[in-house]
Protein backbone atom coordinates (compact mmCIF):
# COMPACT_ATOMS: atom_id res chain seq x y z
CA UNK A 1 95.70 195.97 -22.04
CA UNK A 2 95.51 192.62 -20.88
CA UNK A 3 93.91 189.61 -22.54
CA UNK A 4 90.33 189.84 -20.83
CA UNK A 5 90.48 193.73 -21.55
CA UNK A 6 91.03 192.97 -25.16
CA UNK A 7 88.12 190.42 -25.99
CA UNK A 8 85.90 192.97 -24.07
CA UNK A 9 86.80 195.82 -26.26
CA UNK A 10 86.39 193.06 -29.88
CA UNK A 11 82.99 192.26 -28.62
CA UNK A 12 82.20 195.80 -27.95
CA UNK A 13 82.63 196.69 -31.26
CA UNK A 14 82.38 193.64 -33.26
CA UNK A 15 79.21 193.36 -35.97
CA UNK A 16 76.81 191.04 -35.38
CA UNK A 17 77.83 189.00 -38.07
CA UNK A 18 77.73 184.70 -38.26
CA UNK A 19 80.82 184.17 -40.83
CA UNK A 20 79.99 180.85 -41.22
CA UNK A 21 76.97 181.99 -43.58
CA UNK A 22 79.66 181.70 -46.11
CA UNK A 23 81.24 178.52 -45.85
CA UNK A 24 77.31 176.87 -45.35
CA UNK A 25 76.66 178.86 -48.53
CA UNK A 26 79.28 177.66 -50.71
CA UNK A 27 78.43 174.02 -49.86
CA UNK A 28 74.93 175.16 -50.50
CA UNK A 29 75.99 175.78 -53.93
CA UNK A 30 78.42 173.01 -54.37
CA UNK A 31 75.53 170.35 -53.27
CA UNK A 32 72.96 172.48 -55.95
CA UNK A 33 75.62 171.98 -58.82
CA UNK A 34 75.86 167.79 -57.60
CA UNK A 35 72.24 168.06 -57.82
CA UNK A 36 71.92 169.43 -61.53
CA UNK A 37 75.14 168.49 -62.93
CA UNK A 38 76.44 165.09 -61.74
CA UNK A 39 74.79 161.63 -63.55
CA UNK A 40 76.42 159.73 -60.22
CA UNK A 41 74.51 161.75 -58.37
CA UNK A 42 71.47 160.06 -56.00
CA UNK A 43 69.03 162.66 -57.00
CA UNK A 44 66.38 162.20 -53.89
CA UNK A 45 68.96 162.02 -51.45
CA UNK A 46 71.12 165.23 -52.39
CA UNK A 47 67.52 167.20 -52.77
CA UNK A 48 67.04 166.15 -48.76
CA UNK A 49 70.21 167.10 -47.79
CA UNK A 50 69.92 170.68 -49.66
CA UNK A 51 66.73 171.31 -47.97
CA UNK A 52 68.36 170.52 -44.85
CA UNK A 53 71.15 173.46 -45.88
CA UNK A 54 68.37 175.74 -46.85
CA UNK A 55 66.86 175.38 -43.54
CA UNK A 56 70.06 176.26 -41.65
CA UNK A 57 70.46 179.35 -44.11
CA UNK A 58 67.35 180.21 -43.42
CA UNK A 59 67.34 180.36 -39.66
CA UNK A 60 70.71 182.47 -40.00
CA UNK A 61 69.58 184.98 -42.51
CA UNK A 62 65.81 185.52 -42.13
CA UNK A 63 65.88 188.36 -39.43
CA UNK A 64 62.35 189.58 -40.40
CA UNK A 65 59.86 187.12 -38.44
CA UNK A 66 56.74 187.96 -40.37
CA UNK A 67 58.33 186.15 -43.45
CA UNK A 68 58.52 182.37 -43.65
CA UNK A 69 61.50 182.02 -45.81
CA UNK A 70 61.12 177.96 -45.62
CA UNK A 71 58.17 178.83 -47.93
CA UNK A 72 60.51 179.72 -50.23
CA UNK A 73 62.08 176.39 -50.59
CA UNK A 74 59.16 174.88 -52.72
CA UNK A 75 59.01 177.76 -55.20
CA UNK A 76 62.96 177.72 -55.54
CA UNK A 77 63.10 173.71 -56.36
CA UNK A 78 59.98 173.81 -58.83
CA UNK A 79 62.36 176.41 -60.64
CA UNK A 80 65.30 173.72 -61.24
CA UNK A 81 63.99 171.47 -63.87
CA UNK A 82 63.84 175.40 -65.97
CA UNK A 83 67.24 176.74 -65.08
CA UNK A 84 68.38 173.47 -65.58
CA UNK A 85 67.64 173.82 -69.36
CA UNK A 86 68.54 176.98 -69.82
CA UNK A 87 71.94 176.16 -68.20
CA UNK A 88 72.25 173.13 -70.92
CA UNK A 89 71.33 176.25 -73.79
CA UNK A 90 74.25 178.30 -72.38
CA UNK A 91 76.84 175.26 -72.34
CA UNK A 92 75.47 174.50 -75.45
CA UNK A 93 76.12 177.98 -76.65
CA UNK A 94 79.53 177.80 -75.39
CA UNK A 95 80.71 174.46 -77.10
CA UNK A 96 79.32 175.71 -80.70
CA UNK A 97 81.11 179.33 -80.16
CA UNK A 98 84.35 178.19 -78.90
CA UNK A 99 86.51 176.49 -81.17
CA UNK A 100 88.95 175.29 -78.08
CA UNK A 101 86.06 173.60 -76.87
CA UNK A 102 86.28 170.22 -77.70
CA UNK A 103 83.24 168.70 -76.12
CA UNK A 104 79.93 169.51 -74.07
CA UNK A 105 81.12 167.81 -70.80
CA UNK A 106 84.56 170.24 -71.32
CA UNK A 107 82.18 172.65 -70.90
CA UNK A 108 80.15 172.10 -68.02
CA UNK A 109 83.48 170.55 -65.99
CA UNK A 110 86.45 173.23 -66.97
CA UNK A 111 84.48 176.32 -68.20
CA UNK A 112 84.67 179.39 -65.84
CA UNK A 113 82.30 181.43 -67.72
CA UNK A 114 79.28 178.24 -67.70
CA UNK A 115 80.64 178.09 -63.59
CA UNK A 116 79.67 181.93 -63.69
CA UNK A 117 76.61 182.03 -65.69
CA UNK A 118 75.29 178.51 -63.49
CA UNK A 119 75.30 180.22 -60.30
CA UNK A 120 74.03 183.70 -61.22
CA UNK A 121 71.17 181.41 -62.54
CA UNK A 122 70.36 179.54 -59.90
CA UNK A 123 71.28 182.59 -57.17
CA UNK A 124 68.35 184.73 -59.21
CA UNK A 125 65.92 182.63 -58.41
CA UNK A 126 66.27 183.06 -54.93
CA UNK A 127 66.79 186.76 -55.93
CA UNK A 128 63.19 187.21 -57.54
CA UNK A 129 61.75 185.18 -54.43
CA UNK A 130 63.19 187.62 -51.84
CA UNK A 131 65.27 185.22 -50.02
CA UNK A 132 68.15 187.80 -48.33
CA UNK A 133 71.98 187.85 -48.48
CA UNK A 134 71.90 184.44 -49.85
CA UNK A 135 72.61 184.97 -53.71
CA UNK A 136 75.08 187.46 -53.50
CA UNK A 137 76.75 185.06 -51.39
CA UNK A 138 76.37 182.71 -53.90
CA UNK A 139 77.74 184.84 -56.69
CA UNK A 140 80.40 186.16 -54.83
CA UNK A 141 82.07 182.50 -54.14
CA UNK A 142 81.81 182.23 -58.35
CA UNK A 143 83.44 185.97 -58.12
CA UNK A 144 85.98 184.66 -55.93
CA UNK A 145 86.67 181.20 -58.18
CA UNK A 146 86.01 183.12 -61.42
CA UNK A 147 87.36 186.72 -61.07
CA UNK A 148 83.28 186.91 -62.72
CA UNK A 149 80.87 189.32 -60.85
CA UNK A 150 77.81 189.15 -61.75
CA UNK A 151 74.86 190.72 -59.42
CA UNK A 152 71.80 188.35 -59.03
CA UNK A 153 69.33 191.00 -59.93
CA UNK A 154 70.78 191.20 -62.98
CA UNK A 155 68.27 189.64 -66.32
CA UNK A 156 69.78 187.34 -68.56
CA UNK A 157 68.28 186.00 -71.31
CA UNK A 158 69.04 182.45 -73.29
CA UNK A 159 72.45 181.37 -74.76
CA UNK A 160 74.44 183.32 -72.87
CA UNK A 161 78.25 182.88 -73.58
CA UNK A 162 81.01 184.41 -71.80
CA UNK A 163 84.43 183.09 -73.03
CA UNK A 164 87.76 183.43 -70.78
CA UNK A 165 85.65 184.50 -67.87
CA UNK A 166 87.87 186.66 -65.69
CA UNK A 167 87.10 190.43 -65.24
CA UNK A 168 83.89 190.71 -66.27
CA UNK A 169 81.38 192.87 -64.24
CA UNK A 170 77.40 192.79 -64.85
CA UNK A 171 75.41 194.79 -62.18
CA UNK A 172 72.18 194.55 -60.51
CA UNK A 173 69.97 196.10 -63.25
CA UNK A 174 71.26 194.90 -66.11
CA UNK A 175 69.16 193.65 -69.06
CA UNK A 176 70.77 191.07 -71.37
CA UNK A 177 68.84 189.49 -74.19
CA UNK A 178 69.22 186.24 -75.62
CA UNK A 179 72.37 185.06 -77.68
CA UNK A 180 74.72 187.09 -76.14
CA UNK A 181 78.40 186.68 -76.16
CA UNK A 182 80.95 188.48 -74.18
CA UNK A 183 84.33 188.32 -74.13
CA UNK A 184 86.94 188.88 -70.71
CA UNK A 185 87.51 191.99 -69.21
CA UNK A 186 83.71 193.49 -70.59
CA UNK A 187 82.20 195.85 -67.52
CA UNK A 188 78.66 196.51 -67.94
CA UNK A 189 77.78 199.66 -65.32
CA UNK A 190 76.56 202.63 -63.91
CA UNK A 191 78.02 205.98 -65.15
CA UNK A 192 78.79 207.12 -60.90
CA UNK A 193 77.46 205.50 -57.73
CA UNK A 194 75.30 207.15 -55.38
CA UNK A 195 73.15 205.49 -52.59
CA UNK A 196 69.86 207.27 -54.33
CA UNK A 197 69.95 205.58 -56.92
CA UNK A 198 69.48 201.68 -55.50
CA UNK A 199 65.69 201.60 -57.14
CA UNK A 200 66.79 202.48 -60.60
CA UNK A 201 67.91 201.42 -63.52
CA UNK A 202 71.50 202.10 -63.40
CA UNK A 203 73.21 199.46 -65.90
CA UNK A 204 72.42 198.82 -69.48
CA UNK A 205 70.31 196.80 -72.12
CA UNK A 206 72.07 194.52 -74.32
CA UNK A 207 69.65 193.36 -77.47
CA UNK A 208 69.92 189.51 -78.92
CA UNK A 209 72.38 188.33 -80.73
CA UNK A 210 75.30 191.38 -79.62
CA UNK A 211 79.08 190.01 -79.05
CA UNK A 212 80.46 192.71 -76.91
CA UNK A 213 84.44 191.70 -77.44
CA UNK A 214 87.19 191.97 -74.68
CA UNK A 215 87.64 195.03 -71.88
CA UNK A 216 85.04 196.92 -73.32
CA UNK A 217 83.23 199.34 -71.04
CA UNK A 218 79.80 199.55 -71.23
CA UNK A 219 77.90 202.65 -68.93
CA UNK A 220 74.36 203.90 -68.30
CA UNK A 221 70.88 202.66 -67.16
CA UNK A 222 69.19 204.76 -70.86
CA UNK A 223 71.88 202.65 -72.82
CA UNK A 224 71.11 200.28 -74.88
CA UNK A 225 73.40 197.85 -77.10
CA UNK A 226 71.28 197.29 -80.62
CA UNK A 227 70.56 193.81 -81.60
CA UNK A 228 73.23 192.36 -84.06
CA UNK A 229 75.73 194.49 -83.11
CA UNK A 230 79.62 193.86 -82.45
CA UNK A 231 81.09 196.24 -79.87
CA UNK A 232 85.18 195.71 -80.60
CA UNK A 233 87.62 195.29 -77.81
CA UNK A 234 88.34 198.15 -75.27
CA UNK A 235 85.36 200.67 -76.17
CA UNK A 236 83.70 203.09 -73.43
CA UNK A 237 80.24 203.48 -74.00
CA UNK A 238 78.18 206.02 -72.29
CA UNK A 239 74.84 206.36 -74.99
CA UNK A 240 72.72 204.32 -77.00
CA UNK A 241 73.97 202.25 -80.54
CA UNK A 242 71.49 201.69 -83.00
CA UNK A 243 71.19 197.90 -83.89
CA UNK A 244 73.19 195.66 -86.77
CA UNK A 245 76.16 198.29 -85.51
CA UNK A 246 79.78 198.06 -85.58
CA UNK A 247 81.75 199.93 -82.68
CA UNK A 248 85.80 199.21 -82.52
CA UNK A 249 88.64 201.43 -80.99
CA UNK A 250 91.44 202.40 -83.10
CA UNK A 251 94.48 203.28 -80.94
CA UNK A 252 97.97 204.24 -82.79
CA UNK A 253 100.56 202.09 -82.35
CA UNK A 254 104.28 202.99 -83.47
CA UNK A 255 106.95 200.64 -83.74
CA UNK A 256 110.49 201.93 -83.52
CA UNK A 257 113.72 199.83 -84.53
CA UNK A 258 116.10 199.80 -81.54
CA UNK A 259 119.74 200.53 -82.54
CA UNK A 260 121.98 198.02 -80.28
């Protein structure tokens, strides 16, 4: 097969897919975190230049022509000055939980879990306002800096603290309540997958003021996590707990003397 044959058979097949939707999405983001984030930062200019990025997204992923998806651009920047603050109640959050934290701006500059929770924040906006492909872009590139996945759909309440960062997994329906902490490693699912299910509540509840500790497994759309409770490290939880619980896994563990 010779080099015209080849290209001919790749564009045959290939998906009609622009790959550079990620890159312009990732600056999106970085530009969005400039925006919030960074006192240097000239406010009126950066806000032109991210509607400038929006429009390109737009034009790249808004196949349907009977929405205007540049519409969407005022409701989305009327939300910032909001997520903004809750953003400052999660660092905060994080700063008064952590004792390695040694100050706020630690937090916001070297924190993988506020890098996390920031862009799940900002990418539901866009989520709730329709916008396609867009925020799960967005929370994949924190996925992909983070090792956190968290779906945009998901609900998250205020002062919401996730320590250590990598390996945790919140999907689309998930409900978390405010003052939540959770630890690395914490999966909060479905109990199977199937393509029927897409329109229902398939991950759980988590009440205020839970700490849900590390590589604990939690399963279920009709579960729900009490308020006040602890769930200990490396639990699998398929059905409700009643709140102010306790839930911890006790595994055996034998030590033997080695004779050299």
């Amino acid at each position: 097969m010779d080099k015209k044959q080849i290209i001919e058979n790749i564009k045959r097949q290939q998906p009609a897919i622009n790959f550079n939707l990620k890159k312009r999405v990732e600056n999106f983001t970085d530009i969005l975190f400039n925006c919030l984030f960074d006192v240097s930062t000239d406010l009126e200019s950066h806000l032109d230049e991210l509607l400038e990025e929006f429009k390109i997204l737009a034009d790249i992923v808004c196949w349907d022509e009977a929405k205007n998806c540049t519409k969407i651009w005022d409701h989305f920047i009327s939300k910032l000055p909001d997520v903004l603050s809750k953003l400052n109640e999660d660092a905060h959050a994080i700063e008064v939980n952590d004792p390695a934290s040694e100050s706020l701006e630690e937090v916001y500059l070297a924190y993988p879990g506020f890098f996390a929770i920031a862009v799940y924040r900002l990418s539901h906006e866009l989520y709730e306002l329709g916008f396609p492909l867009v925020p799960r872009l967005m929370t994949e590139f924190a996925h992909k800096m983070t090792g956190v996945d968290i779906h945009p759909g998901a609900k998250i309440g205020k002062s919401f603290f996730i320590d250590h960062a990598t390996g945790v997994v919140i999907g689309e329906t998930t409900s978390i309540k405010n003052n939540v902490k959770i630890y690395q490693g914490v999966t909060l699912g479905a109990m199977y997958v199937d393509k029927n299910l897409k329109n229902t509540k398939r991950h759980p509840t988590v009440e205020c003021n839970v700490t849900i500790y590390a590589n604990a497994t939690i399963l279920g759309g009709d579960t729900v996590i009490g308020k006040n409770s602890i769930i200990g490290g490396n639990v699998w939880i398929t059905s409700s707990i009643p709140a102010n619980s306790l839930v911890y896994h006790t595994p055996e563990i034998k030590v033997k003397e080695l004779k050299l």
